[in-house]
Protein backbone atom coordinates (compact mmCIF):
# COMPACT_ATOMS: atom_id res chain seq x y z
CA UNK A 1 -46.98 166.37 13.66
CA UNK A 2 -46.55 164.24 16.67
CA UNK A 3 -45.52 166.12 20.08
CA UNK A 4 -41.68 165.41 20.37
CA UNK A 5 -41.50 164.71 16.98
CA UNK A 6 -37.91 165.42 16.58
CA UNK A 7 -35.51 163.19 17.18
CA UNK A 8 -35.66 162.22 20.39
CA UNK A 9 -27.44 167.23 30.43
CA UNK A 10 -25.03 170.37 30.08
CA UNK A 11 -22.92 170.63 33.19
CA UNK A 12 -22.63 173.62 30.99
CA UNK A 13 -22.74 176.22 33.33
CA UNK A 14 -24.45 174.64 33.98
CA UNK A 15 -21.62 175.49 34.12
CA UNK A 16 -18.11 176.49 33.36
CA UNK A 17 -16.97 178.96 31.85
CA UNK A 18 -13.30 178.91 31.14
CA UNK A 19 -12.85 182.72 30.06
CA UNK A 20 -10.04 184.41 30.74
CA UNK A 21 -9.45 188.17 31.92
CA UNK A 22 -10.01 190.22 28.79
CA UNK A 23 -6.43 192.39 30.40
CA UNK A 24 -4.62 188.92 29.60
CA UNK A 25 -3.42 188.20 26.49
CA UNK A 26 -5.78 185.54 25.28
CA UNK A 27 -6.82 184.23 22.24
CA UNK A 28 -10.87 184.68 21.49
CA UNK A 29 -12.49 181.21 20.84
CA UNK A 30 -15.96 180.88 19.29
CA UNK A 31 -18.24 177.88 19.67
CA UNK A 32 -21.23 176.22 20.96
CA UNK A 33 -21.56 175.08 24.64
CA UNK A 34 -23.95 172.99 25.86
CA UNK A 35 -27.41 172.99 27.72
CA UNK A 36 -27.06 171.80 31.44
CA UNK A 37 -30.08 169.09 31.04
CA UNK A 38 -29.41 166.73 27.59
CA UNK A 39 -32.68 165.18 28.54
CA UNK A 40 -34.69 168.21 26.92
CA UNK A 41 -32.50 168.39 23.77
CA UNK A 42 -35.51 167.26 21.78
CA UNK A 43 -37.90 170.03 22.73
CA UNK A 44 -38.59 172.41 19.99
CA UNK A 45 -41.81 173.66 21.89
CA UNK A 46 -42.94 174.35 25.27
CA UNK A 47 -46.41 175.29 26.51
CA UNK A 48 -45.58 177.24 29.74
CA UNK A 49 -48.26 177.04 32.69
CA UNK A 50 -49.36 179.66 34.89
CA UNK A 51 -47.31 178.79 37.48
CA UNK A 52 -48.70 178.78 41.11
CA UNK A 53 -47.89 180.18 44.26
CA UNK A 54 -47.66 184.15 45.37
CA UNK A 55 -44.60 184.92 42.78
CA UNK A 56 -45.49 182.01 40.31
CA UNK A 57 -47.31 184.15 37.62
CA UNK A 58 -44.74 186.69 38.04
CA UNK A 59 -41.93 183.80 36.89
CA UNK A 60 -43.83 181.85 34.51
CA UNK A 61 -44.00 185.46 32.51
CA UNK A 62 -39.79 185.86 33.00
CA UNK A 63 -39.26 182.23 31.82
CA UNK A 64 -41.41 182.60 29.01
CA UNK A 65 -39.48 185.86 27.85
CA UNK A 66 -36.31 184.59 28.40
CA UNK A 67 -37.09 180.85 26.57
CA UNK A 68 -39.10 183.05 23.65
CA UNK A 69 -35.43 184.63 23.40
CA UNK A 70 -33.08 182.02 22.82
CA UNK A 71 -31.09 181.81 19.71
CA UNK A 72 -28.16 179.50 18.72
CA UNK A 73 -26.74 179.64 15.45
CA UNK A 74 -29.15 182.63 14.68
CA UNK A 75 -31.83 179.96 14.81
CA UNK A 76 -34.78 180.40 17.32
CA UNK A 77 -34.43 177.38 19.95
CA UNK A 78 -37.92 177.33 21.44
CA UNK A 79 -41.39 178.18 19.57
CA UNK A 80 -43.42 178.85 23.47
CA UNK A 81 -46.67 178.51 24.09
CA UNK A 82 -48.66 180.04 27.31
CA UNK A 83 -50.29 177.32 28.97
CA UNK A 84 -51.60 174.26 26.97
CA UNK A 85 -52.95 176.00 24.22
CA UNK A 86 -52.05 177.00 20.87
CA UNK A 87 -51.72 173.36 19.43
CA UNK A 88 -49.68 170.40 20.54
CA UNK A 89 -46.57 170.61 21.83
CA UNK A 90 -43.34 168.98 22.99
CA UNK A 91 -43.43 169.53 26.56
CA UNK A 92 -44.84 171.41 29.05
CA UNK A 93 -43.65 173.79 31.93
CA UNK A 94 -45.13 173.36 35.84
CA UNK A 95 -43.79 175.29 38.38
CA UNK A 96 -44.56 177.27 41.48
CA UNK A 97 -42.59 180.20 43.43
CA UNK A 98 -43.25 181.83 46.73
CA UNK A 99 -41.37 184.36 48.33
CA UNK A 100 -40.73 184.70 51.72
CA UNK A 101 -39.23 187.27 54.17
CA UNK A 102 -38.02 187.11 57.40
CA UNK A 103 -36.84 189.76 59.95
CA UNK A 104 -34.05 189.57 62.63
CA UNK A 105 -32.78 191.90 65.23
CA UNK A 106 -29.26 192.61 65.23
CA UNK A 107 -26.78 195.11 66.56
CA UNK A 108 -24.48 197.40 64.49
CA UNK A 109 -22.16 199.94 65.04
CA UNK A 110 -23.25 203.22 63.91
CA UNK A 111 -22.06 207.36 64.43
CA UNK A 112 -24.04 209.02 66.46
CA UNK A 113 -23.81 212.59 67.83
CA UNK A 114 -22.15 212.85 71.36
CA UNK A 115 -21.88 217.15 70.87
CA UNK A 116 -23.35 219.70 69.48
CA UNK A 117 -22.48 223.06 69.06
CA UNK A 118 -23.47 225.62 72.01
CA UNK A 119 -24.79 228.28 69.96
CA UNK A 120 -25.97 226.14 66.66
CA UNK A 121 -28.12 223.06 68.53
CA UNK A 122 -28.29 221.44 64.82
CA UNK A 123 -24.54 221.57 64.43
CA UNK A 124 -22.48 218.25 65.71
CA UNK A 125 -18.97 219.19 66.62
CA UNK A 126 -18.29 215.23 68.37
CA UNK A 127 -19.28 211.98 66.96
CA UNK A 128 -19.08 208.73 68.51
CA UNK A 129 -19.76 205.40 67.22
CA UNK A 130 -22.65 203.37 69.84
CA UNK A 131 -24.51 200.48 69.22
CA UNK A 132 -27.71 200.63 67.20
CA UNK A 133 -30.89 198.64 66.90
CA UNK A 134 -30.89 197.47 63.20
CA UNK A 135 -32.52 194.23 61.40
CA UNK A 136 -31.24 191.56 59.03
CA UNK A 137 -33.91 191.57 56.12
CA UNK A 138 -33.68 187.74 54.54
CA UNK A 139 -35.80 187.71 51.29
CA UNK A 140 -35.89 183.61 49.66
CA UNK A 141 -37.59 182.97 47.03
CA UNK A 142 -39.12 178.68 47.28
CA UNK A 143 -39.43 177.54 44.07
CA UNK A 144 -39.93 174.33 41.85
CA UNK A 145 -39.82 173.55 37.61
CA UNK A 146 -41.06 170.56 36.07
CA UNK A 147 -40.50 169.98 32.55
CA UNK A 148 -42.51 167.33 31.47
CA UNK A 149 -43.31 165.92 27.69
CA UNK A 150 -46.29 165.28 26.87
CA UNK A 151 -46.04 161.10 26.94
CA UNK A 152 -45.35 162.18 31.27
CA UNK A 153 -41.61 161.50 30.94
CA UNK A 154 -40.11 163.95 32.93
CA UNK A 155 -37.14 166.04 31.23
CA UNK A 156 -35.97 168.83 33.77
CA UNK A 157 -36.71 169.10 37.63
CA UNK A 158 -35.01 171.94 39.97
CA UNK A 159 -36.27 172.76 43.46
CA UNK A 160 -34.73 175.90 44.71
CA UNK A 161 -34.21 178.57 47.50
CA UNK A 162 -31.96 181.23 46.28
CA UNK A 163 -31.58 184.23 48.43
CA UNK A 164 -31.01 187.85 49.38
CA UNK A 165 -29.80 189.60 52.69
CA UNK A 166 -29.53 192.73 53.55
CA UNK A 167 -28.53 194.27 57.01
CA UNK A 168 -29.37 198.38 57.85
CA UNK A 169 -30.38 200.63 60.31
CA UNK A 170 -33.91 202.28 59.95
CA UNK A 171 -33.03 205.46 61.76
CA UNK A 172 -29.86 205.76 59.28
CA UNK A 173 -30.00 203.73 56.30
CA UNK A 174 -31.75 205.58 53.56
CA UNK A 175 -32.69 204.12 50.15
CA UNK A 176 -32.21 200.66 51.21
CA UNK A 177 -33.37 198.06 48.85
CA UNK A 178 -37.44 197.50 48.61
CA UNK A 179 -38.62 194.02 48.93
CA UNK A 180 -39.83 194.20 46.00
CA UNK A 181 -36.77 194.81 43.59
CA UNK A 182 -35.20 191.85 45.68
CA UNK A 183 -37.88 189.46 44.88
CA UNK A 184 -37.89 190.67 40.86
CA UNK A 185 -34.13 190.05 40.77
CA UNK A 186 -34.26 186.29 42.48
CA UNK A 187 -37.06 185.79 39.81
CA UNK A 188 -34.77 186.44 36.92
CA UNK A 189 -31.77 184.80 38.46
CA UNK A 190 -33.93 181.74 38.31
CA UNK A 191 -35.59 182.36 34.75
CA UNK A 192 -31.65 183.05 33.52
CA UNK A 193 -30.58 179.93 34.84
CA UNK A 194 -32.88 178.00 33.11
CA UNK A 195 -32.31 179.53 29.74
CA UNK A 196 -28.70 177.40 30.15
CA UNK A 197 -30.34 174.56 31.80
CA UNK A 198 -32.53 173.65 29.01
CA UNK A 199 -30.77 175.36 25.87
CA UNK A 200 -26.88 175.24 24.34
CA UNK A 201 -25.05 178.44 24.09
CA UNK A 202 -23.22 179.74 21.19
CA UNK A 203 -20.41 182.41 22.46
CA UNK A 204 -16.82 184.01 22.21
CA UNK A 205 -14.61 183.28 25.03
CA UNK A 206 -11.46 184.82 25.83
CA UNK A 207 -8.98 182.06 26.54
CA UNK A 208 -5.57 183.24 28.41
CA UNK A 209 -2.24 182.11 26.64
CA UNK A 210 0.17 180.43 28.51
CA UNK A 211 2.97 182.36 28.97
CA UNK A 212 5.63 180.96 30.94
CA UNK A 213 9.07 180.58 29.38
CA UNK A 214 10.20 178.16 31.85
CA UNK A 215 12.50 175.83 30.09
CA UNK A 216 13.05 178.48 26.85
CA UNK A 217 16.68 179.82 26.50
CA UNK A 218 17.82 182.47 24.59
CA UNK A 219 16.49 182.73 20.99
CA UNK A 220 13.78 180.54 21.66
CA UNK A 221 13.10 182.76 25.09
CA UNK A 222 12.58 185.63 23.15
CA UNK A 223 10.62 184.19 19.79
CA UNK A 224 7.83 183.01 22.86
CA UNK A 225 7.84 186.32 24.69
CA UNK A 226 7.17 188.24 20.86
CA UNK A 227 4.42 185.31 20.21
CA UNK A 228 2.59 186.13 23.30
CA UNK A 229 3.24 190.10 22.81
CA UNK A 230 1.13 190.04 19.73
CA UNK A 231 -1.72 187.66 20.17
CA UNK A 232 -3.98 190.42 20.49
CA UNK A 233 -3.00 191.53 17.51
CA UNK A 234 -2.27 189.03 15.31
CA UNK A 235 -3.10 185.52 16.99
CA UNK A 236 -2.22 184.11 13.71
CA UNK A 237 1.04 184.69 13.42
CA UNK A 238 1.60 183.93 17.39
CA UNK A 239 0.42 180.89 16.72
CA UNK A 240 2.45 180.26 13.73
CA UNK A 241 5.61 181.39 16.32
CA UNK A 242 4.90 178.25 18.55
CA UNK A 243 4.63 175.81 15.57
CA UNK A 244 7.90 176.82 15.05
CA UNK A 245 9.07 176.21 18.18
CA UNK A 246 7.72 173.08 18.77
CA UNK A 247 10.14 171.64 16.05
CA UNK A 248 13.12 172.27 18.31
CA UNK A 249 11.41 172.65 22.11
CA UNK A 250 8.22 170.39 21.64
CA UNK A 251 8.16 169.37 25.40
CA UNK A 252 8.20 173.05 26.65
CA UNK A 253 4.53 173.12 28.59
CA UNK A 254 3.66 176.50 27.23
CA UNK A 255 3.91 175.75 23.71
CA UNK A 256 2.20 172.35 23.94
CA UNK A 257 -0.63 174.32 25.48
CA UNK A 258 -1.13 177.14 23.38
CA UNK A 259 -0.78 174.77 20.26
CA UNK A 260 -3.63 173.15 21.90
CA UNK A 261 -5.72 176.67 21.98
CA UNK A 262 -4.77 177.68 18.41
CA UNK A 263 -6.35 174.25 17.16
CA UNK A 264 -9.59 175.16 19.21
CA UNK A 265 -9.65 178.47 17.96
CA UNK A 266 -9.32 177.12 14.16
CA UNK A 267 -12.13 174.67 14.94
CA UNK A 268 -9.78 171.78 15.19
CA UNK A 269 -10.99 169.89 18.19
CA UNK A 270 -9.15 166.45 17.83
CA UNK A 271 -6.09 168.17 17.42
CA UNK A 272 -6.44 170.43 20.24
CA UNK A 273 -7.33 168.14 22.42
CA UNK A 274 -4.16 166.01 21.65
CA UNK A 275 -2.07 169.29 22.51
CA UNK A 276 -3.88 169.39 25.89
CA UNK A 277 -3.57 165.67 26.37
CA UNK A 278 0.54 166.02 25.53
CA UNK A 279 0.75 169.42 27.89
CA UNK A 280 -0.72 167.24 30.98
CA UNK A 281 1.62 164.46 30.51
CA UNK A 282 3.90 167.15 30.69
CA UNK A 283 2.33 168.81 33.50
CA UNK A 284 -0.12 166.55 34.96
CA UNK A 285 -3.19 168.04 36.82
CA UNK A 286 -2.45 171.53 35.32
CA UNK A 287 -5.37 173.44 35.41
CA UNK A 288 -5.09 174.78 31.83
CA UNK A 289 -5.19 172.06 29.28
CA UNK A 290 -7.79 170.69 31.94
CA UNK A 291 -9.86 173.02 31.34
CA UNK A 292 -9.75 172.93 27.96
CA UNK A 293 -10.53 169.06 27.69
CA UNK A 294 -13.48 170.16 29.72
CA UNK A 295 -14.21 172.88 26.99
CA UNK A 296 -13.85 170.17 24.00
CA UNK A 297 -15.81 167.79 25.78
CA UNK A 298 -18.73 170.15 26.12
CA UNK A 299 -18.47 171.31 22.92
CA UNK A 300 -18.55 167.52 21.30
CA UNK A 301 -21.97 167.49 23.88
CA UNK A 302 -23.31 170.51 22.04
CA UNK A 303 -22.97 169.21 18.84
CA UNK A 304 -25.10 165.71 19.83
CA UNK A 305 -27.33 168.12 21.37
CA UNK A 306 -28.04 170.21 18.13
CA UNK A 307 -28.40 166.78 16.48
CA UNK A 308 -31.06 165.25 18.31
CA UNK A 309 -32.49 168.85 18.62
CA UNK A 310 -32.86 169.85 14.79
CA UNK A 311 -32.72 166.30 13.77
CA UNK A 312 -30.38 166.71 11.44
C-alpha cells in the first residue's frame, strides 16, 4: 500500500454551529459537518511524534487519544500510530507546546476586619472593605502542529497561544486553581480543536422554527401558531401544516423558512436550500435561511470530504 493511498478545509467549526436553544421549539436535524482543513481529507493514518517542548509529550498523548477516538458514520476516521513506527503511513504529526506563566501585582478590594468583639478577640463585629495586595496569575500555553504527508506536502499548520487568567488574593482566596489543572485544560482545548480541524462531524442539531406570524390573518394565523405548538411533538405533521399554507400564503417569510428546515431535516438539501434562497429574497440578509445555506454548504463539503477520504 502506498502512504496516501486513498484518493487524494472545514470552516466547520471550524466552525459554526447553527443550533438552536433546546427551550425553543426546533426541529432536530441530523447530518455530517465538515473538517475545518479539506487538505487532510485523504489521511486515513497518522504517525504522531513525540512532540517537543516542556508540555509537548503531555499533548502529543491528548491528540493521540482524541484522533484514536474519532468516529463518523460509526466508522473509525484515523488508524494512529506513535511516532514513525508501526508501518507506513499517510502523514505524520510535529508539534511542540510550552507553557508559560507570568505573575502581576494588582490591587483588589477585599473585607477585612475593622472590630472585634471586646470580650471574644476572635469575634469580628465590623467589617470594612480596604485594598489588598493580590496577583493576576496568566498561564499561556505556545504551541505549534504540523501535519505533514509523507511526500513533505504540508496538510495542516496552527501556531497558537490560548490562555488562562486568574486574579485572587493569597491571604483570602482559598482553593484557587493550581497551575497545573490550567495547563491540562489548555492542552485539551487544543487536542479538541484539532479533532474538528482535521476530521468531519456527524451530529443532531436543534434548529429553531421560525415563528413569526407577521403577515398571517385569521385562520391561517392560527393553523401556524398550532404548527409551531407541536413540532416537538410531531414535526411531521407541523411540517405538513406549512405545506399547506404555502398554497394560499407562499410569500409569508416564516413558512418559506421552515419549509426550508423540513427539507433539511428529510435529507432534501436542493430543496431546502431553494426554501432558504426564496425566504431571503423575501427577507434579504435574514440571519436564518443564512445560516442554513451555510449549513447545506458545509454539509455538500462533508460529503466531498468522505469521498476523497474513503475513496468511494
Amino acid at each position: 500500500m502506498r502512504i496516501g493511498g486513498w484518493a487524494g478545509w472545514i470552516a466547520a467549526l471550524a466552525a459554526w454551529s447553527f443550533a438552536a436553544p433546546l427551550q425553543a421549539e426546533s426541529l432536530f436535524i441530523t447530518g455530517t459537518y465538515p473538517a475545518g482543513a479539506d487538505a487532510a481529507a485523504g489521511v486515513n493514518s497518522i504517525a504522531v511524534e513525540n512532540f517537543g517542548g516542556v508540555d509537548g509529550p503531555a499533548l502529543s498523548i491528548r491528540i493521540e487519544d482524541q484522533l484514536r477516538g474519532v468516529e463518523v458514520d460509526g466508522r473509525p476516521w484515523f488508524v494512529i500510530l506513535p511516532g514513525r513506527g508501526g508501518g507506513e503511513v499517510d502523514a505524520v504529526l510535529r508539534g511542540t507546546a510550552t507553557a508559560q506563566t507570568r505573575f502581576e501585582d494588582i490591587t483588589l478590594k477585599r473585607k477585612r476586619c475593622a472590630k472585634y468583639d471586646e470580650q471574644n478577640s476572635k469575634k469580628c463585629v465590623e467589617h470594612k472593605e480596604v485594598d489588598a495586595r493580590c496577583l493576576r496569575r496568566t498561564i499561556s500555553l505556545n504551541y505549534s502542529l504540523r501535519l505533514v504527508s509523507w511526500r513533505g506536502e504540508q496538510l495542516y499548520a496552527r501556531d497558537g497561544a490560548p490562555s488562562q487568567q486568574l486574579s485572587y488574593c493569597p491571604r483570602d482566596d482559598d482553593n484557587v486553581k493550581s497551575e497545573e489543572s490550567t495547563v491540562a485544560e489548555l492542552l485539551d482545548g487544543v487536542a479538541g480543536d484539532l479533532r474538528f480541524q482535521l476530521a468531519p462531524l456527524h451530529e443532531r442539531r436543534a434548529i429553531r422554527v421560525m415563528e413569526s406570524r407577521k403577515g398571517l390573518k385569521g385562520e391561517a394565523a392560527k393553523a401556524f401558531q398550532q404548527a409551531v405548538k407541536i413540532t416537538p411533538a410531531d414535526p411531521e405533521a407541523a411540517c405538513g401544516e406549512w405545506e399547506s399554507l404555502a398554497e394560499t400564503d407562499p410569500a409569508q417569510l416564516s413558512i418559506a423558512f421552515n419549509r426550508g428546515l423540513c427539507a433539511e431535516m428529510r435529507g432534501d438539501l436542493d430543496l431546502a436550500a431553494e426554501h432558504y434562497r426564496y425566504a431571503l429574497q423575501l427577507s434579504p440578509g435574514h440571519d436564518y435561511p443564512e445560516q442554513g445555506l451555510a449549513r447545506i454548504a458545509g454539509r455538500h463539503r462533508a460529503e466531498q470530504q468522505l469521498q476523497e477520504h474513503w475513496g468511494e
